[in-house]
N, C-alpha and C. Protein backbone atom coordinates (compact mmCIF):
# COMPACT_ATOMS: atom_id res chain seq x y z
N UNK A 1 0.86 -1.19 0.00
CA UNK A 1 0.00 0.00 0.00
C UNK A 1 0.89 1.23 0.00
N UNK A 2 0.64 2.54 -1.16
CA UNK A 2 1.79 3.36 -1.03
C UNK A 2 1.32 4.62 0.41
N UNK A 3 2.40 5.33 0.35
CA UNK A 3 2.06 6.05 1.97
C UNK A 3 0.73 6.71 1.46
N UNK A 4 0.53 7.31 0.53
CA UNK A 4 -0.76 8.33 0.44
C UNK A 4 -2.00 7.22 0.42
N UNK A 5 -2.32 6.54 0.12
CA UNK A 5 -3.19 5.51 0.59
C UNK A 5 -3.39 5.23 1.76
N UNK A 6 -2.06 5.03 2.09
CA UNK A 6 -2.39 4.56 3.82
C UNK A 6 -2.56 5.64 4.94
N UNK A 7 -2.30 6.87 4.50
CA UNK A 7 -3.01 8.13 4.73
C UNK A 7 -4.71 8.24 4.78
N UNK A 8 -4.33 7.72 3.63
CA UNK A 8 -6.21 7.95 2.85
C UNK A 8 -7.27 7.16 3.98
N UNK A 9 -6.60 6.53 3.77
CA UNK A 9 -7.45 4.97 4.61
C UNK A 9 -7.26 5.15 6.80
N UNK A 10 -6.47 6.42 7.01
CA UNK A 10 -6.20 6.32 8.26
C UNK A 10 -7.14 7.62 8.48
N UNK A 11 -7.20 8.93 7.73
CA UNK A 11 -8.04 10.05 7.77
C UNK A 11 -9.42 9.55 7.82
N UNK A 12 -9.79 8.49 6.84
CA UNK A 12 -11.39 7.75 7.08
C UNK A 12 -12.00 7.18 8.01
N UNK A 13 -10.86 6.88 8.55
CA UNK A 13 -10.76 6.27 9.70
C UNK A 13 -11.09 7.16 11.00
N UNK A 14 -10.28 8.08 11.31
CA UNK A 14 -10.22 9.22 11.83
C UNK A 14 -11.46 9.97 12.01
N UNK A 15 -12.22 9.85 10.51
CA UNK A 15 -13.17 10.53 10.31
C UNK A 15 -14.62 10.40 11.12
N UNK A 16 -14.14 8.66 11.25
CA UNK A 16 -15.52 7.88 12.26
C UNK A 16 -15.54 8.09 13.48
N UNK A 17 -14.65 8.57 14.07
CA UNK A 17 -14.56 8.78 15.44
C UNK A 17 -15.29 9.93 15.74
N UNK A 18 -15.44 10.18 17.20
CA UNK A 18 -16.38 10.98 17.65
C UNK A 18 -16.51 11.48 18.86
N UNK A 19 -16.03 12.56 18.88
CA UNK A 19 -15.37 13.49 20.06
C UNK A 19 -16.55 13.98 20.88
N UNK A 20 -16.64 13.43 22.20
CA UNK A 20 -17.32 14.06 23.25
C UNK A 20 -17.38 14.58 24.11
N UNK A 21 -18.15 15.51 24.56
CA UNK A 21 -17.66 16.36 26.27
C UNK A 21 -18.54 15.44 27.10
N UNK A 22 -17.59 14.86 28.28
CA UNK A 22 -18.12 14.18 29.46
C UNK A 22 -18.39 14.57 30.30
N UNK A 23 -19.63 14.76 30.95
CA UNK A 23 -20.17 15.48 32.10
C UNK A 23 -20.87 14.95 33.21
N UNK A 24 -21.16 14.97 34.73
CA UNK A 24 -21.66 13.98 35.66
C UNK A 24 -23.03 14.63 35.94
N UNK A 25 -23.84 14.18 36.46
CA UNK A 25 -25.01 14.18 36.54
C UNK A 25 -25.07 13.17 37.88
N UNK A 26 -25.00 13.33 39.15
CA UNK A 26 -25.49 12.53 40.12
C UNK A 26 -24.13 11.68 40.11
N UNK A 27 -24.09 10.10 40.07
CA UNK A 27 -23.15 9.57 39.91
C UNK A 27 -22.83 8.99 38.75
N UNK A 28 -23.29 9.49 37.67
CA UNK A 28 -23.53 8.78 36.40
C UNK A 28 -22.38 9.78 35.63
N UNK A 29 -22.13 9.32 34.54
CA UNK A 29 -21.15 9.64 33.69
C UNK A 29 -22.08 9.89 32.33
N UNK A 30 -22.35 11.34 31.66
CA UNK A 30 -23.13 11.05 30.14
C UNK A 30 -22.00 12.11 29.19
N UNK A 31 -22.48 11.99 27.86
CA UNK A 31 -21.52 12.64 27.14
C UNK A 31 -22.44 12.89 25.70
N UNK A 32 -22.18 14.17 25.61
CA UNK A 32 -22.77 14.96 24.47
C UNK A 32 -21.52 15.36 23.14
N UNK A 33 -22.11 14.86 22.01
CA UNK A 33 -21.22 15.39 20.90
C UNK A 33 -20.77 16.87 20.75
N UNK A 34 -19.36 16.76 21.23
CA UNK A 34 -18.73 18.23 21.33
C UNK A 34 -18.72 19.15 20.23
N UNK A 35 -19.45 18.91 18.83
CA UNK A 35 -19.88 19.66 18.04
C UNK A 35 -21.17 20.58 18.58
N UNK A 36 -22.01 20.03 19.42
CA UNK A 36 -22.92 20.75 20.04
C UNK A 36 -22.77 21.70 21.01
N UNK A 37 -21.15 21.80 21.33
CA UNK A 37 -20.65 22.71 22.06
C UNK A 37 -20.20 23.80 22.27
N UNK A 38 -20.99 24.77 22.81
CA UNK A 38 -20.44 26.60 22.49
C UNK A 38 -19.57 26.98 23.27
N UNK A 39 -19.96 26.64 24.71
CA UNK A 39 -18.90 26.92 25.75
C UNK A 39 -19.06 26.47 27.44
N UNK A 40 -18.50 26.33 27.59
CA UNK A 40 -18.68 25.84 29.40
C UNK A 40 -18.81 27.43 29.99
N UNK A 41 -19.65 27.27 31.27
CA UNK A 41 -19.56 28.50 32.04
C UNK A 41 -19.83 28.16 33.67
N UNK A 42 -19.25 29.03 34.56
CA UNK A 42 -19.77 28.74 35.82
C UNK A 42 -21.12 28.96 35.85
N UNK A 43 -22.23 28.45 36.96
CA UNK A 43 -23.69 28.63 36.99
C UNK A 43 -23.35 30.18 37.51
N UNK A 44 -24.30 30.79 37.06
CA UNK A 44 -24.44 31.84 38.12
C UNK A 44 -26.57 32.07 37.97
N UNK A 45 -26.75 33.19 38.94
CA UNK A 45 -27.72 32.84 39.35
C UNK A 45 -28.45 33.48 37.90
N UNK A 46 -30.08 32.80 37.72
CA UNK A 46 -30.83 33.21 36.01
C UNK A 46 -31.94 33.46 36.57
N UNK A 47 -32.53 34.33 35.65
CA UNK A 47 -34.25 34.62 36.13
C UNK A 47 -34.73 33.96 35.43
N UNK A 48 -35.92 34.08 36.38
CA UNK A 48 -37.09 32.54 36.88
C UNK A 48 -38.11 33.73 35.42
N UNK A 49 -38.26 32.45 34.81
CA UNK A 49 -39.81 32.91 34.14
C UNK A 49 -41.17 32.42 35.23
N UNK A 50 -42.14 33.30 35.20
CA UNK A 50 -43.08 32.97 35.61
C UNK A 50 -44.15 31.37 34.71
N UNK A 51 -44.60 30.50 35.35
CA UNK A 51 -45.26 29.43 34.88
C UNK A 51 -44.26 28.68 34.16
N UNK A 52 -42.96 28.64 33.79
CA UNK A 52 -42.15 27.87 32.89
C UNK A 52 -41.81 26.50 33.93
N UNK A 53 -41.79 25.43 33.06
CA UNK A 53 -41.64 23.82 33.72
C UNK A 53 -40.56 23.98 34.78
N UNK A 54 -40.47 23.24 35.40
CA UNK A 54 -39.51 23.28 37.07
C UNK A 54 -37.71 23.34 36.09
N UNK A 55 -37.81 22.26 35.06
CA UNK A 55 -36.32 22.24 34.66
C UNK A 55 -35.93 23.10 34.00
N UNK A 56 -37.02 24.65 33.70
CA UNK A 56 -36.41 25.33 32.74
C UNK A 56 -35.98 26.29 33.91
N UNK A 57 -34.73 26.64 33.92
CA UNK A 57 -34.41 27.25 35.46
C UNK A 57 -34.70 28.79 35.22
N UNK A 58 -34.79 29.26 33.98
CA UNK A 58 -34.92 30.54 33.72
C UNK A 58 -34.01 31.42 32.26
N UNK A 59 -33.43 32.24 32.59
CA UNK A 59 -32.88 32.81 31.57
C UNK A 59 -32.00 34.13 32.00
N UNK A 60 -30.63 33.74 30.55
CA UNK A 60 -29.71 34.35 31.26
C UNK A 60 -28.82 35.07 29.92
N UNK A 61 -28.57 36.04 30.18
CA UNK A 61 -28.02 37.08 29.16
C UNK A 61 -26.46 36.61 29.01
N UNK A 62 -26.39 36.15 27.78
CA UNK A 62 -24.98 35.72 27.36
C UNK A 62 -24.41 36.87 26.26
N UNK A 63 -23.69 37.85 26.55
CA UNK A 63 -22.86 38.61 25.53
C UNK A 63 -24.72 39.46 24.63
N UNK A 64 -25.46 39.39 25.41
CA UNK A 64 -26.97 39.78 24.33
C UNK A 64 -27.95 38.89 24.33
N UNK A 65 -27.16 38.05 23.70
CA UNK A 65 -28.58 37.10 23.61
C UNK A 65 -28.91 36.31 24.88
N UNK A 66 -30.71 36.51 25.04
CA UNK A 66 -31.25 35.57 25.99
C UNK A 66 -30.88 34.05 25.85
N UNK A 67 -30.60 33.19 26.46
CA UNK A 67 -30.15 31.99 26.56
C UNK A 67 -31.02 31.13 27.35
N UNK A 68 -31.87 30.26 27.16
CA UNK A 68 -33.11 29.28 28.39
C UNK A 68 -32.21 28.40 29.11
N UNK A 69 -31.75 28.25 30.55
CA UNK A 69 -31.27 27.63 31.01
C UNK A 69 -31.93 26.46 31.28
N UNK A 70 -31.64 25.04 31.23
CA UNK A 70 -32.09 24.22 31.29
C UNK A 70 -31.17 23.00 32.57
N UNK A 71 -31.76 22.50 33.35
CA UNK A 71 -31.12 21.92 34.04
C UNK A 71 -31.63 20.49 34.24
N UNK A 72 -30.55 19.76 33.84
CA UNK A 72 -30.50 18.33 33.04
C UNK A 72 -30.70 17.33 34.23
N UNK A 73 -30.39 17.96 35.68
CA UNK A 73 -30.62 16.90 36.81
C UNK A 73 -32.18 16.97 36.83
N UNK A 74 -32.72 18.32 37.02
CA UNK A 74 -34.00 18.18 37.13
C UNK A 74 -34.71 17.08 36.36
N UNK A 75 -34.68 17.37 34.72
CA UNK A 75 -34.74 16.70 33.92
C UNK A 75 -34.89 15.43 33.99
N UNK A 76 -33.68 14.88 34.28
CA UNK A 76 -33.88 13.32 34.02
C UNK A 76 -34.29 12.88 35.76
N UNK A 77 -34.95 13.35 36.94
CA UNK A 77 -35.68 13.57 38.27
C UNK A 77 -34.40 12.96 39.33
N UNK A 78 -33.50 13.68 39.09
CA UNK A 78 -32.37 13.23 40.09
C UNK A 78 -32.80 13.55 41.15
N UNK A 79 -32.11 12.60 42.48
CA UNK A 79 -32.37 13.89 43.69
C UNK A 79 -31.45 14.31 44.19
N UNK A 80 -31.91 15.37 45.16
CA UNK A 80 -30.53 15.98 45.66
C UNK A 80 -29.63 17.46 44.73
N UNK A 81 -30.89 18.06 44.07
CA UNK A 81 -30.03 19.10 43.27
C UNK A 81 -29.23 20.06 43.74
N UNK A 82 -28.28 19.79 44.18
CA UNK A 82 -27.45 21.18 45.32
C UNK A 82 -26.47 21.81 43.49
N UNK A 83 -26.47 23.16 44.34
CA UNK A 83 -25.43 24.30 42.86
C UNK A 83 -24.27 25.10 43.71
N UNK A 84 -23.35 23.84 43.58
CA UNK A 84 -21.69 24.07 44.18
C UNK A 84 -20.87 24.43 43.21
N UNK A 85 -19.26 24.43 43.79
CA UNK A 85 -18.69 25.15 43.14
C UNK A 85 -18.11 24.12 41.56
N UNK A 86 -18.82 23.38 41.59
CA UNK A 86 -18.56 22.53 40.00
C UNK A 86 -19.86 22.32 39.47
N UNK A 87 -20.61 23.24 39.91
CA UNK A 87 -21.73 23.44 39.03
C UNK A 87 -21.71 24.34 38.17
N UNK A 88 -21.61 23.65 36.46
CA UNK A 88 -21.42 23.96 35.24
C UNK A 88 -22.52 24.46 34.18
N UNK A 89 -22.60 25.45 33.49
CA UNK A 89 -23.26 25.20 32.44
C UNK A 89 -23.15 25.09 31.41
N UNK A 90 -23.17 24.16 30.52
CA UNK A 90 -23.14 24.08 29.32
C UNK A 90 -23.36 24.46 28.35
N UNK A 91 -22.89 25.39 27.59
CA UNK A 91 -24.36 26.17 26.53
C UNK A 91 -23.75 25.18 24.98
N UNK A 92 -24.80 24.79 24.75
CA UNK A 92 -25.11 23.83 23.36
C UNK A 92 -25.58 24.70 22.16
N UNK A 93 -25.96 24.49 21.24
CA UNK A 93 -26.58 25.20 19.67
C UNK A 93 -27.18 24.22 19.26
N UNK A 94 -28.50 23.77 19.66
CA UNK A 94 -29.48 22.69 19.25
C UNK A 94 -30.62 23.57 18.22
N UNK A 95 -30.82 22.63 16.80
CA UNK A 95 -31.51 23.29 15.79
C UNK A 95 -31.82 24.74 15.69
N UNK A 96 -30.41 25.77 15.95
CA UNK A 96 -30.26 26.71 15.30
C UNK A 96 -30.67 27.54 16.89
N UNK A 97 -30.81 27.30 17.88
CA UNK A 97 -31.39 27.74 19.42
C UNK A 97 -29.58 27.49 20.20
N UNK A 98 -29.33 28.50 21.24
CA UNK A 98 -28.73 28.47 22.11
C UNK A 98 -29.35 28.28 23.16
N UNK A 99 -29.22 27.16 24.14
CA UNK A 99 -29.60 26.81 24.92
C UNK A 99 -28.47 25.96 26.01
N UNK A 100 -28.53 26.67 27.66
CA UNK A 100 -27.95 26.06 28.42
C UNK A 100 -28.37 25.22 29.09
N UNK A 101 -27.67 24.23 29.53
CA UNK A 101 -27.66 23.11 30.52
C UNK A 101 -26.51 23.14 31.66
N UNK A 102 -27.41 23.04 32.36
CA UNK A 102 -26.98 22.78 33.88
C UNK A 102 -26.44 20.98 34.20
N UNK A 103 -25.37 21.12 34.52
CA UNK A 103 -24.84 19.30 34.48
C UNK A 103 -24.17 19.90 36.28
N UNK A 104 -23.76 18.75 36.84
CA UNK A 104 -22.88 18.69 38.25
C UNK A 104 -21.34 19.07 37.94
N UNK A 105 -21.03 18.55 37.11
CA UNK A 105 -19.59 19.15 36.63
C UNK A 105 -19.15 18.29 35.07
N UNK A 106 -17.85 19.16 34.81
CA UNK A 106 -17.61 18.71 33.25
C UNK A 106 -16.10 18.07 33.62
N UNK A 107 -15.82 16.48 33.34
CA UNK A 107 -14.42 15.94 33.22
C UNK A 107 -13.34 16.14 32.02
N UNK A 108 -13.91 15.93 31.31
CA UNK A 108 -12.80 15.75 29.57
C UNK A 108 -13.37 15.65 28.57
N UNK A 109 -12.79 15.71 27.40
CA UNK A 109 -13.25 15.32 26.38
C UNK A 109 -12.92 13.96 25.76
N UNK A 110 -13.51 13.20 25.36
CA UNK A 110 -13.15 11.90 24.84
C UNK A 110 -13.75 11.70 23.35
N UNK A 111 -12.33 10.83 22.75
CA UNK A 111 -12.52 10.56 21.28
C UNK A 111 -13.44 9.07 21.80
N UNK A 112 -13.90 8.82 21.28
CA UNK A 112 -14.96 7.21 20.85
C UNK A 112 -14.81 6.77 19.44
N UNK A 113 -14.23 5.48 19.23
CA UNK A 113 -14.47 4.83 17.64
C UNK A 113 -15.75 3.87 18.06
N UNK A 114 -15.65 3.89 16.70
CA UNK A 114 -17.23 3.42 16.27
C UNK A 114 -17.49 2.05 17.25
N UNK A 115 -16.68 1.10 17.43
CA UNK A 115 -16.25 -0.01 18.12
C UNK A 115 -16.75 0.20 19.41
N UNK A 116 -16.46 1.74 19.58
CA UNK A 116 -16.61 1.87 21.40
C UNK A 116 -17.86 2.24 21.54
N UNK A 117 -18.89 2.44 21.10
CA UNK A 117 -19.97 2.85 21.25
C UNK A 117 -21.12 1.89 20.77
N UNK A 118 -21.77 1.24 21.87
CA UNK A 118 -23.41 0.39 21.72
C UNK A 118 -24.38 1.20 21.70
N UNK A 119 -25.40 0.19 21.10
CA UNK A 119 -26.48 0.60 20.97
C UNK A 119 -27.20 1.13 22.53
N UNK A 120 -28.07 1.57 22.59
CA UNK A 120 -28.92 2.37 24.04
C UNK A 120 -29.25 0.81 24.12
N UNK A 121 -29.80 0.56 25.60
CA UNK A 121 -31.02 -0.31 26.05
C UNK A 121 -32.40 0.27 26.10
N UNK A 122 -33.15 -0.45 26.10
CA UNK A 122 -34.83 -0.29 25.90
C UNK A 122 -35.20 -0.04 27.20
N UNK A 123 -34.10 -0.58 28.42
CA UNK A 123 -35.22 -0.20 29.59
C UNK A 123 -33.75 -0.44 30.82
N UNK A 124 -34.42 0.36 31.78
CA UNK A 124 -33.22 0.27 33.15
C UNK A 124 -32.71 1.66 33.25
N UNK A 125 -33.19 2.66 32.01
CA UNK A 125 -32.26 3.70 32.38
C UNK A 125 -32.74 4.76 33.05
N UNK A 126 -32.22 6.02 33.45
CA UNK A 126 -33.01 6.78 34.09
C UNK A 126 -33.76 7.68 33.13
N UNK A 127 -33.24 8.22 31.90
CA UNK A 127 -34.48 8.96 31.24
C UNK A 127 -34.43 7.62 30.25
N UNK A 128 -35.60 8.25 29.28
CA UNK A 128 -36.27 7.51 28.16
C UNK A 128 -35.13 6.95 26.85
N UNK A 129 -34.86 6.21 26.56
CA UNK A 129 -34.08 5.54 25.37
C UNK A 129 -34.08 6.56 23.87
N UNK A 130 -35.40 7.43 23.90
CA UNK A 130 -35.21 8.00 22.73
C UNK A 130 -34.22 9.13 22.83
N UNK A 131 -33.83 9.76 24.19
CA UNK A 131 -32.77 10.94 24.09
C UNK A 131 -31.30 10.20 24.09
N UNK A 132 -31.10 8.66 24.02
CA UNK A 132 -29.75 7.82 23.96
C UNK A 132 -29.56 7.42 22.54
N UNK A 133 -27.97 8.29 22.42
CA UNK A 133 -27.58 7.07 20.95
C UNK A 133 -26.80 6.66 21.19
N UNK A 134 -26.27 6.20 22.38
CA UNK A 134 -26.03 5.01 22.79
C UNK A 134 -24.88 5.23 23.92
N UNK A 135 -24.29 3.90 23.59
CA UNK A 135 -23.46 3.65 25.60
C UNK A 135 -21.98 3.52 25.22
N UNK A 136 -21.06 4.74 25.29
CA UNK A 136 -19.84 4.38 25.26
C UNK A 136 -18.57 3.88 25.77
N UNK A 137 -18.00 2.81 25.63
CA UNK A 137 -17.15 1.84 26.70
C UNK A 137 -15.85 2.26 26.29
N UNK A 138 -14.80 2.74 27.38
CA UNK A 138 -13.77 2.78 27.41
C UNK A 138 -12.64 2.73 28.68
N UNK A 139 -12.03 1.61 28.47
CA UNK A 139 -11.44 0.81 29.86
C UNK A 139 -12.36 0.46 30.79
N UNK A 140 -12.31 1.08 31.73
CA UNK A 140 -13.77 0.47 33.04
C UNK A 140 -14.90 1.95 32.95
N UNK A 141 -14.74 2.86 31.86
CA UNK A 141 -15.88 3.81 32.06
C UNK A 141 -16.80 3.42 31.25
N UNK A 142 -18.29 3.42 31.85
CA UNK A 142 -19.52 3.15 30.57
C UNK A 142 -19.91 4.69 30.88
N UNK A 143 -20.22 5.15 29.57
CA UNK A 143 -21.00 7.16 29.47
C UNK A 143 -22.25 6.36 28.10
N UNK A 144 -23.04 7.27 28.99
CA UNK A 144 -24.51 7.38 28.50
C UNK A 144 -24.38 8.25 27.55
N UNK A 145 -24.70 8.20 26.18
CA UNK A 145 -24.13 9.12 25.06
C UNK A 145 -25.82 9.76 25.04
N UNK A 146 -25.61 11.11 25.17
CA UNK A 146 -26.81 11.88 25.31
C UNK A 146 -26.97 12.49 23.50
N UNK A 147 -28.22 11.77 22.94
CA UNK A 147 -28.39 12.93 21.80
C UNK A 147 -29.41 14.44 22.34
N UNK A 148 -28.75 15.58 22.07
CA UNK A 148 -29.33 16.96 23.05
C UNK A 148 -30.07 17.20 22.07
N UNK A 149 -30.36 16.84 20.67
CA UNK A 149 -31.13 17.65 19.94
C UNK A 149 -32.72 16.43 20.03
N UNK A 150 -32.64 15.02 20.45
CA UNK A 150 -33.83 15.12 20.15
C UNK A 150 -34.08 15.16 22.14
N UNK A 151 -33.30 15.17 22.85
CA UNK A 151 -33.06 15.55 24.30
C UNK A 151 -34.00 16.59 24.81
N UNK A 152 -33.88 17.73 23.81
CA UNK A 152 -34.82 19.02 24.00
C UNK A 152 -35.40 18.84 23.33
N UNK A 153 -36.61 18.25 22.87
CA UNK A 153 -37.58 17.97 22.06
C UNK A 153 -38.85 19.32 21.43
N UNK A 154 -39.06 18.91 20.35
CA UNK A 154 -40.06 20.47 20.23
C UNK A 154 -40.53 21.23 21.02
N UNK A 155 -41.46 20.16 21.83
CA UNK A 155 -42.45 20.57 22.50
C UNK A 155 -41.53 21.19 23.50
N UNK A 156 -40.51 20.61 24.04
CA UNK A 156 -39.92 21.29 25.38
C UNK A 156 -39.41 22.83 24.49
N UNK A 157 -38.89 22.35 23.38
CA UNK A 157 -38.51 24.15 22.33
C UNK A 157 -39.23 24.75 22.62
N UNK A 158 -40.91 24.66 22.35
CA UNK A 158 -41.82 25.60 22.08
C UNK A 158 -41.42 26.24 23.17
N UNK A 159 -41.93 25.33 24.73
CA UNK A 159 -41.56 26.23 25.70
C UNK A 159 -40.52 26.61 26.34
N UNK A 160 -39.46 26.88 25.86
CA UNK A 160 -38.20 27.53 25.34
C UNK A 160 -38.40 28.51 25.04
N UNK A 161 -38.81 28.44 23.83
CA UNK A 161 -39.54 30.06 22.80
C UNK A 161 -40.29 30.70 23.85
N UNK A 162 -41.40 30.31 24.14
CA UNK A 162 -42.25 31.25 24.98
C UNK A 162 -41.93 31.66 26.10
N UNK A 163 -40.67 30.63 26.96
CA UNK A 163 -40.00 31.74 27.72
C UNK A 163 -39.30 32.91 27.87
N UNK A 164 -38.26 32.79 26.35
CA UNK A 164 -37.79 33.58 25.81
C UNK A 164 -38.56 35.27 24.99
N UNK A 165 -39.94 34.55 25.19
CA UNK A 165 -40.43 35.83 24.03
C UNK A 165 -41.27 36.32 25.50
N UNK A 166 -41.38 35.86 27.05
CA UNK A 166 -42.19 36.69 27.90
C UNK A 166 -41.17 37.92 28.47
């Protein structure tokens, strides 16, 4: 095989892999595709919309734009929500929306090949199988691979939007 081939064939390779930010949630380990990633920030405190769902924590002025904070323990009904000093937020870019998430803290980023990543299970987990694309294994860590775009689902968008537009 000459070297530019075996180039060819190692970049394709390369190409399958799939870089994630790992974040904790309770004692669990999940991880969101770091393409969905705008920036980490410390929590600081957001205003409360009036009538908006318990997990939408409120909203918070980033550089201008309003931003819906969203907090992912609530979410998936952890208990015990305490906001210490590794309480993170995440701000993501889900279908064209900036939107933050609240996680317990952020560890690393990790590459995953295709190899390292299973399918979700149908049942045992703490949220629903349709926000999982799946379970990534590496050495003794299993991470719950979070998809955030169907995660925040329309309906939770809409009321997104309408917090944003009160």
């Amino acid at each position: 095989m000459s070297q530019a081939n075996s180039e060819a064939v190692r970049t394709a390779a390369e190409a399958e892999n799939s870089e994630f930010l790992v974040f904790s949630l309770g004692a669990e380990e999940y991880a969101i595709d770091i393409l969905k990633v705008q920036e980490i920030r410390g929590y600081e405190n957001v205003t409360r919309i009036a009538n908006a769902p318990a997990f939408i924590k409120g909203v918070t002025n980033l550089r201008g734009v309003i931003v819906p904070i969203v907090d992912l323990r609530i979410k998936f009904h952890l208990d015990n929500v305490e906001y210490g000093g590794q309480t993170v937020v995440i701000v993501v870019n889900v279908a064209n929306r900036v939107v933050g998430i609240v996680v317990d803290g952020v560890s690393d980023v990790m590459t995953l090949t295709p190899e390292q990543i299973k399918p979700a299970p149908e049942f045992g987990v703490t949220l629903s199988s349709d926000f999982l694309s799946g379970l990534g294994s590496l050495d003794d860590r299993m991470l719950v691979l979070v998809d955030i775009d169907k995660l925040l689902t329309s309906e939770e968008m809409a009321l997104v939007d309408n917090t944003q537009q009160q």
